[in-house]
PDB file of N, CA and C in Angstrom:
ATOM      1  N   UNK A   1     -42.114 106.588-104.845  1.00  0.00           N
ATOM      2  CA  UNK A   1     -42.692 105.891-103.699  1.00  0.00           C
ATOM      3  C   UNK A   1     -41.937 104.586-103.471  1.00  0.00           C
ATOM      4  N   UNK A   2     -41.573 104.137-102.538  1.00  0.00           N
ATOM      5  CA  UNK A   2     -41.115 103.175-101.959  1.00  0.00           C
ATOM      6  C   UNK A   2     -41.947 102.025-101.439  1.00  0.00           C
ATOM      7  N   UNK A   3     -41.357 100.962-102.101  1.00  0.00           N
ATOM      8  CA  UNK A   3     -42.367  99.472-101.708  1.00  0.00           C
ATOM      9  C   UNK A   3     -41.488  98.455-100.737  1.00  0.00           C
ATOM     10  N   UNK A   4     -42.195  97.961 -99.675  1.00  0.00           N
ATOM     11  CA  UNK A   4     -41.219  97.120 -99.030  1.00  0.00           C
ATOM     12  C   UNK A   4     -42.081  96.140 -98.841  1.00  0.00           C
ATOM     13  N   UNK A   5     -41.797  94.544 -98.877  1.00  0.00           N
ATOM     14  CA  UNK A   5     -42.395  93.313 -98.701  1.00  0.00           C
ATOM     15  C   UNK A   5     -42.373  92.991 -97.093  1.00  0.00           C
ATOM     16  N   UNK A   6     -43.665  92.874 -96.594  1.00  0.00           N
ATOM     17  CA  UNK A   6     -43.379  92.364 -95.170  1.00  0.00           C
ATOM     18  C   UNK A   6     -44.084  90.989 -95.108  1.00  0.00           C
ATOM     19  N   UNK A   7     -43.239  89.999 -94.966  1.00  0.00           N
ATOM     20  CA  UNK A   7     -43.472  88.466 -94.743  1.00  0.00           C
ATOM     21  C   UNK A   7     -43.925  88.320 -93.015  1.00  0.00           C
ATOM     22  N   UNK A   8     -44.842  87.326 -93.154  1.00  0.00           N
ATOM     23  CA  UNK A   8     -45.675  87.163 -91.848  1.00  0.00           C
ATOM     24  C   UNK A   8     -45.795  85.585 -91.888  1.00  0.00           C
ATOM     25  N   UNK A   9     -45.669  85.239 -90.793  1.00  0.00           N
ATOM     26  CA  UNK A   9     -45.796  83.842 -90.399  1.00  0.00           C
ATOM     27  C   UNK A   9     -46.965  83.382 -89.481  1.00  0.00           C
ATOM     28  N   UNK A  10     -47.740  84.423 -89.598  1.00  0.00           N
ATOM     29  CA  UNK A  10     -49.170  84.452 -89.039  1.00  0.00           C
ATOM     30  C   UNK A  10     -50.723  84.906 -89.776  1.00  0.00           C
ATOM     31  N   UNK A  11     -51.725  84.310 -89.546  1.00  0.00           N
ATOM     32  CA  UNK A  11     -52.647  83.961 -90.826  1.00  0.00           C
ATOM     33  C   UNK A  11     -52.938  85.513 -90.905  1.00  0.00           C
ATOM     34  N   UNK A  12     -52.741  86.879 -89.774  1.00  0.00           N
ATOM     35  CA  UNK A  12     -52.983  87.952 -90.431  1.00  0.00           C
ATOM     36  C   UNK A  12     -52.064  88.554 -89.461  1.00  0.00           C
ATOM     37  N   UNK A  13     -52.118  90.360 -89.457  1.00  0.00           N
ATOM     38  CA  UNK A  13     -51.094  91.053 -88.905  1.00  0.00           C
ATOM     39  C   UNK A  13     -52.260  92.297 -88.885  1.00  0.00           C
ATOM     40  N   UNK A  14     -52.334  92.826 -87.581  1.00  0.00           N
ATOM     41  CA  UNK A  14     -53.302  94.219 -87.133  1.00  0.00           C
ATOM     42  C   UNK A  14     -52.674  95.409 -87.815  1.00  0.00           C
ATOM     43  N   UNK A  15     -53.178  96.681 -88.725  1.00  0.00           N
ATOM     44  CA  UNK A  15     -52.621  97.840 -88.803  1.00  0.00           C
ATOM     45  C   UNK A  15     -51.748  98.556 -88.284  1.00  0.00           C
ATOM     46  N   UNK A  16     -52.218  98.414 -86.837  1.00  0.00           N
ATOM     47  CA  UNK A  16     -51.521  99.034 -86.016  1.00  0.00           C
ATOM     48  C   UNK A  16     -50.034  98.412 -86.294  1.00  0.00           C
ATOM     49  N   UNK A  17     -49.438  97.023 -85.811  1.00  0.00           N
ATOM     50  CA  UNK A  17     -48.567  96.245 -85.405  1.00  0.00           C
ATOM     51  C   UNK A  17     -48.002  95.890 -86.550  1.00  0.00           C
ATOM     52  N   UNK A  18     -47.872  96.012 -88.037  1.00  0.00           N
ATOM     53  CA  UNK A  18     -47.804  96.625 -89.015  1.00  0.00           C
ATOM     54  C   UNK A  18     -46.768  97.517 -89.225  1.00  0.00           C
ATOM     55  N   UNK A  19     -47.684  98.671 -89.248  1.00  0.00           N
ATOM     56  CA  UNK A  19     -46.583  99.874 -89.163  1.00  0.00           C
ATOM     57  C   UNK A  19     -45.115 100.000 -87.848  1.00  0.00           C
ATOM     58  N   UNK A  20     -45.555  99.394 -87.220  1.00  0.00           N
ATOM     59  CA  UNK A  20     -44.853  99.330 -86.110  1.00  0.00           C
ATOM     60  C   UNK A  20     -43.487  98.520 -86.773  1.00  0.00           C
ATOM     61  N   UNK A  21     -44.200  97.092 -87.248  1.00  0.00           N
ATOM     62  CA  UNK A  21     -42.771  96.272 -87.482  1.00  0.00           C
ATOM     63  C   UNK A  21     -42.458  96.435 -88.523  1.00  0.00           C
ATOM     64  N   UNK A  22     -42.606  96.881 -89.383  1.00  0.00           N
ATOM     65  CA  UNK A  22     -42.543  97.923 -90.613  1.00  0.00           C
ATOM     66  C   UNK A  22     -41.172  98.928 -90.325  1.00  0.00           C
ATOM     67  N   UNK A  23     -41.374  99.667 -89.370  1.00  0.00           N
ATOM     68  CA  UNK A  23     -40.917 101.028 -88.755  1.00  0.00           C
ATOM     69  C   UNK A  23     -41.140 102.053 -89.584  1.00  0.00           C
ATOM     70  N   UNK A  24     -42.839 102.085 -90.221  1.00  0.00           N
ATOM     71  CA  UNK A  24     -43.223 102.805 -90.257  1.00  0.00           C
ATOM     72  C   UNK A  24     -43.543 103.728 -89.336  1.00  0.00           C
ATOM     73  N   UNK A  25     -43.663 103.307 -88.195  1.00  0.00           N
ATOM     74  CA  UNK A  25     -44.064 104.172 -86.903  1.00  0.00           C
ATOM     75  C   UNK A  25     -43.138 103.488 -85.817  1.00  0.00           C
ATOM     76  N   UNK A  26     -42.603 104.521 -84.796  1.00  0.00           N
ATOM     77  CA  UNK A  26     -41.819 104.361 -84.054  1.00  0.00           C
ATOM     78  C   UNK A  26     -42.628 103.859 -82.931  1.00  0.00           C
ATOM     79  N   UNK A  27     -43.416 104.099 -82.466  1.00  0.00           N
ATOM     80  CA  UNK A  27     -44.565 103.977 -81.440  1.00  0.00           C
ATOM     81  C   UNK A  27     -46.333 103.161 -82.152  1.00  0.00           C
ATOM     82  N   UNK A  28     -46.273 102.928 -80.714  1.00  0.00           N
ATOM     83  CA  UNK A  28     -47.818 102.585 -81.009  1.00  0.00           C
ATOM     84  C   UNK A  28     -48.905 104.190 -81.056  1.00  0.00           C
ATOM     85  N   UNK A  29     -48.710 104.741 -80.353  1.00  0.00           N
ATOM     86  CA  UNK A  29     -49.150 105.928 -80.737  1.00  0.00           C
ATOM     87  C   UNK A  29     -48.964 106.741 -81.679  1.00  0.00           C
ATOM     88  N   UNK A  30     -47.867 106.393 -82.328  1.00  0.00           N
ATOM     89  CA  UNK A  30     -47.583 107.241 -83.811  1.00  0.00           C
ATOM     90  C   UNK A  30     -48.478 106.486 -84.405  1.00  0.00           C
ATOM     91  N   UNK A  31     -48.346 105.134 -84.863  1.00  0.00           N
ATOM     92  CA  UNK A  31     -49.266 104.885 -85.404  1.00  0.00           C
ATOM     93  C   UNK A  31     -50.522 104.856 -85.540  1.00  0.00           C
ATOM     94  N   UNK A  32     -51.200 104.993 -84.272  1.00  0.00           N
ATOM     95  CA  UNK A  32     -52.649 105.062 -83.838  1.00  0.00           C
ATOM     96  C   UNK A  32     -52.602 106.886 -84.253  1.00  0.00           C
ATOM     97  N   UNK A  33     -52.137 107.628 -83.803  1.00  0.00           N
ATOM     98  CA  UNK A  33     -52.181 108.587 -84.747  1.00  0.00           C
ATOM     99  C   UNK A  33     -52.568 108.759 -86.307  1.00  0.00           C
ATOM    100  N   UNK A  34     -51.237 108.282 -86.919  1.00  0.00           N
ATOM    101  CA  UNK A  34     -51.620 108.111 -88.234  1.00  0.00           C
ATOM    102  C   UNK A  34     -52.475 107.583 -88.855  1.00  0.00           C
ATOM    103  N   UNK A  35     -53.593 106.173 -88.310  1.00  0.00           N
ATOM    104  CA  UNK A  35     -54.294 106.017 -89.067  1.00  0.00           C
ATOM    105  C   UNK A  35     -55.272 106.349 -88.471  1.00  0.00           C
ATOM    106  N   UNK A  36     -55.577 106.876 -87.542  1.00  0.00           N
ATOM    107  CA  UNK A  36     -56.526 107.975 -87.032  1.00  0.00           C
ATOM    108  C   UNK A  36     -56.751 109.229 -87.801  1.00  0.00           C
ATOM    109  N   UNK A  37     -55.698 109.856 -88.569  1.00  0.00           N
ATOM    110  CA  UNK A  37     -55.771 111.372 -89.134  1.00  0.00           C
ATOM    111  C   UNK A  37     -56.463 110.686 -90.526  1.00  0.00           C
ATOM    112  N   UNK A  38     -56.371 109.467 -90.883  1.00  0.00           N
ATOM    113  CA  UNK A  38     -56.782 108.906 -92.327  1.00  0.00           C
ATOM    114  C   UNK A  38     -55.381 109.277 -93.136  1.00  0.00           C
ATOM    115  N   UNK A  39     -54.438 108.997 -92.941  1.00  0.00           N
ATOM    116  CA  UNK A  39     -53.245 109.200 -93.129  1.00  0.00           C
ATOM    117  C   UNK A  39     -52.649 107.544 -94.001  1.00  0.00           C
ATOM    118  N   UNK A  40     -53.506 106.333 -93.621  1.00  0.00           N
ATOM    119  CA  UNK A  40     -53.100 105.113 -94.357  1.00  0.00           C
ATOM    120  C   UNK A  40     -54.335 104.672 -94.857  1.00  0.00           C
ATOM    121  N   UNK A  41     -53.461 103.976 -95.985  1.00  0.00           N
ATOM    122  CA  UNK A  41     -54.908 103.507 -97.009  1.00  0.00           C
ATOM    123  C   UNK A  41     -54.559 102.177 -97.389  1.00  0.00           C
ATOM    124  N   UNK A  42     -55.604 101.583 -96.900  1.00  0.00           N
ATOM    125  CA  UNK A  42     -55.578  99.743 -96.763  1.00  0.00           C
ATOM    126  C   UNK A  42     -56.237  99.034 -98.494  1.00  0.00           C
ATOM    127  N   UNK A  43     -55.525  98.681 -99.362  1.00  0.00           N
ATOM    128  CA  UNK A  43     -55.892  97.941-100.312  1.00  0.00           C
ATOM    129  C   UNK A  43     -56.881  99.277-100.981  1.00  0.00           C
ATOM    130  N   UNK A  44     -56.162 100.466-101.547  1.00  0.00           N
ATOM    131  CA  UNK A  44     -56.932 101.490-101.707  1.00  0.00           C
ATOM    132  C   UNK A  44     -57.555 102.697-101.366  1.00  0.00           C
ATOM    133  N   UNK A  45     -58.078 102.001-100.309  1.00  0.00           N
ATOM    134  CA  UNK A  45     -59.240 103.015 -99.400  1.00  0.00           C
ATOM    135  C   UNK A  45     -58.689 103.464 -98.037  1.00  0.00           C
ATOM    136  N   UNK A  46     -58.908 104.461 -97.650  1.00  0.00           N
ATOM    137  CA  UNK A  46     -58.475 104.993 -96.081  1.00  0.00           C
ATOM    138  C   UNK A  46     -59.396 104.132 -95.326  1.00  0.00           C
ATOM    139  N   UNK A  47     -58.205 103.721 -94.194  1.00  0.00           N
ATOM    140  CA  UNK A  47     -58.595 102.902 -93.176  1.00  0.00           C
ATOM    141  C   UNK A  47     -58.731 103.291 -91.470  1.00  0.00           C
ATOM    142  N   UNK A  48     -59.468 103.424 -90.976  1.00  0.00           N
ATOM    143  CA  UNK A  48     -59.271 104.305 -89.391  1.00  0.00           C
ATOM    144  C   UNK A  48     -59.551 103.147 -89.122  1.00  0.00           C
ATOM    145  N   UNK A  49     -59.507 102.236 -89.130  1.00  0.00           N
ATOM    146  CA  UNK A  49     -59.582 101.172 -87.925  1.00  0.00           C
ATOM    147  C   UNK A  49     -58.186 100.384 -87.526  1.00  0.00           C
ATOM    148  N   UNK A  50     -57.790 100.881 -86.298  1.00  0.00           N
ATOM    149  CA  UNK A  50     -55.855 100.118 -85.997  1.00  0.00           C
ATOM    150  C   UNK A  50     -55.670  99.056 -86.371  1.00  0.00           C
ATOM    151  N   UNK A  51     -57.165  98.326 -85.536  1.00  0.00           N
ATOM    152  CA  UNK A  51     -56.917  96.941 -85.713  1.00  0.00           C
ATOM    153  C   UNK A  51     -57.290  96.002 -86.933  1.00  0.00           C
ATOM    154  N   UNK A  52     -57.385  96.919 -87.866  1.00  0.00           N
ATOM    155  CA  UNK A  52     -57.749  95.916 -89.409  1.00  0.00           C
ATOM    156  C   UNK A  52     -56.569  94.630 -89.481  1.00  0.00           C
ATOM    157  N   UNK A  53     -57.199  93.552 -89.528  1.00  0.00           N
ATOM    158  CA  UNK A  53     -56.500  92.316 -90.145  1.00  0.00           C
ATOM    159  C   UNK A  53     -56.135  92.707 -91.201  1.00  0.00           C
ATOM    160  N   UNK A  54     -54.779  92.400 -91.939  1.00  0.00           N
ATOM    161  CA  UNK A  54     -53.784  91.803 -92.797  1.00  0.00           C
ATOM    162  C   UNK A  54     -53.673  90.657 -93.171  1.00  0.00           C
ATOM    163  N   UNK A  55     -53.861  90.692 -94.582  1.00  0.00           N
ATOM    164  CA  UNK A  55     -53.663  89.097 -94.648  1.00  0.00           C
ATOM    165  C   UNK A  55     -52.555  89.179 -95.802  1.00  0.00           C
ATOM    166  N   UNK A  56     -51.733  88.239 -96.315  1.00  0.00           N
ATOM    167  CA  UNK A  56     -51.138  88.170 -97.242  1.00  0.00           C
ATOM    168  C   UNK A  56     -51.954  88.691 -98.525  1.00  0.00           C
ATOM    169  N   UNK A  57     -51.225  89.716 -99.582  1.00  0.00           N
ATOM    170  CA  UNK A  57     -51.787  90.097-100.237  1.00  0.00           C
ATOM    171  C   UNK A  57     -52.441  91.073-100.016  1.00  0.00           C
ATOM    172  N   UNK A  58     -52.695  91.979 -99.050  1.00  0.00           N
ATOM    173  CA  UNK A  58     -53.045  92.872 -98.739  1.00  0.00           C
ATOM    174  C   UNK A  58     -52.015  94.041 -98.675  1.00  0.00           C
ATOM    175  N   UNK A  59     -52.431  95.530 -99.084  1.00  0.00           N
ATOM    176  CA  UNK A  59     -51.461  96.537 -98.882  1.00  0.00           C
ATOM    177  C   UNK A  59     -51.878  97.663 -98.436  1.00  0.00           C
ATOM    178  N   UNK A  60     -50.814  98.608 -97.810  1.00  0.00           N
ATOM    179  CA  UNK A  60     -50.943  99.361 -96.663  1.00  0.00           C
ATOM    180  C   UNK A  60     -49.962 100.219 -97.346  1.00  0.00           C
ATOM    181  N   UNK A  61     -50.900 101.836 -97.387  1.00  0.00           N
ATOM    182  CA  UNK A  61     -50.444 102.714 -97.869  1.00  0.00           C
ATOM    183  C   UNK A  61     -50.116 103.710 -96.892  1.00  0.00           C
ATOM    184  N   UNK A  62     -48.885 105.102 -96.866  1.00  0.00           N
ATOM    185  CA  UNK A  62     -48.948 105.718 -96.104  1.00  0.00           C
ATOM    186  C   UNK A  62     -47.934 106.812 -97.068  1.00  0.00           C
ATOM    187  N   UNK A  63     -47.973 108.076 -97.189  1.00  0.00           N
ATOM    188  CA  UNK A  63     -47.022 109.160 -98.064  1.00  0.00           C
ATOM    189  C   UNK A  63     -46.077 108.800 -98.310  1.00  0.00           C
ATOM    190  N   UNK A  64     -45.663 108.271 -99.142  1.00  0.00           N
ATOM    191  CA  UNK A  64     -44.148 107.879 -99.632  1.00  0.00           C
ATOM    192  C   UNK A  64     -43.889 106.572 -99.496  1.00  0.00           C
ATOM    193  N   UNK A  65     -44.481 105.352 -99.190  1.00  0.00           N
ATOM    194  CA  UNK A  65     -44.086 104.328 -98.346  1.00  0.00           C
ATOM    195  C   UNK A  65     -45.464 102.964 -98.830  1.00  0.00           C
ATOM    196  N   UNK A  66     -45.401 102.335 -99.411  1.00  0.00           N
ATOM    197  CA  UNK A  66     -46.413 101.031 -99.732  1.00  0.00           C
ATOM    198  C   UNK A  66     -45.825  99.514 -98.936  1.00  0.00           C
ATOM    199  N   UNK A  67     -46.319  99.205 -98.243  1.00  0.00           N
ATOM    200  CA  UNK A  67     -46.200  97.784 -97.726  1.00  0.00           C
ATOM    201  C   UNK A  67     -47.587  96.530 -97.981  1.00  0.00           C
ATOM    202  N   UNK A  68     -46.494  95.464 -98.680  1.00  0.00           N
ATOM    203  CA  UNK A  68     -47.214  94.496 -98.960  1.00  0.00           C
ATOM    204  C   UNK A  68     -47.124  93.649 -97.949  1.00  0.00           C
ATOM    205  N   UNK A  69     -47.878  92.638 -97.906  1.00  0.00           N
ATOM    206  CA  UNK A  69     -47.860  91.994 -96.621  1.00  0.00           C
ATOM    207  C   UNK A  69     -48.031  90.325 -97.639  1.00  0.00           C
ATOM    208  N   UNK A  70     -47.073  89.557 -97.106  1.00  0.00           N
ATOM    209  CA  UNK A  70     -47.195  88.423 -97.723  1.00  0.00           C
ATOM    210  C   UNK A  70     -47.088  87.106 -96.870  1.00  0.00           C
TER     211      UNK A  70
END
């Protein structure tokens, strides 16, 4: 599995917008897809909500792929 650090200069970062700048997802609809199918798992647990806040220290799971958010 692959870990990548995503640094933010803002007090949080939405799921959705995330994967996006990530390039985990090419689209906003890929992504709203994916965490629609329960396909990402936020600090553990599957998350269906796009717009979950991020905060530093928080992580975002998806098959093959972990992003920390710092």
């Amino acid at each position: 599995m692959r870990e990548e650090h995503i640094k933010i200069n803002t007090e949080y970062i939405k799921l959705d917008a995330l994967l996006k700048f990530a390039g985990a997802a090419d689209t906003g609809g890929e992504a709203k897809l994916a965490i629609r199918e329960g396909e990402v798992r936020v600090n553990g647990e599957v998350c269906t909500m796009r717009g979950k806040k991020l905060r530093p220290g928080d992580r975002a799971e998806l098959p093959g792929l972990t992003l920390v958010v710092e």
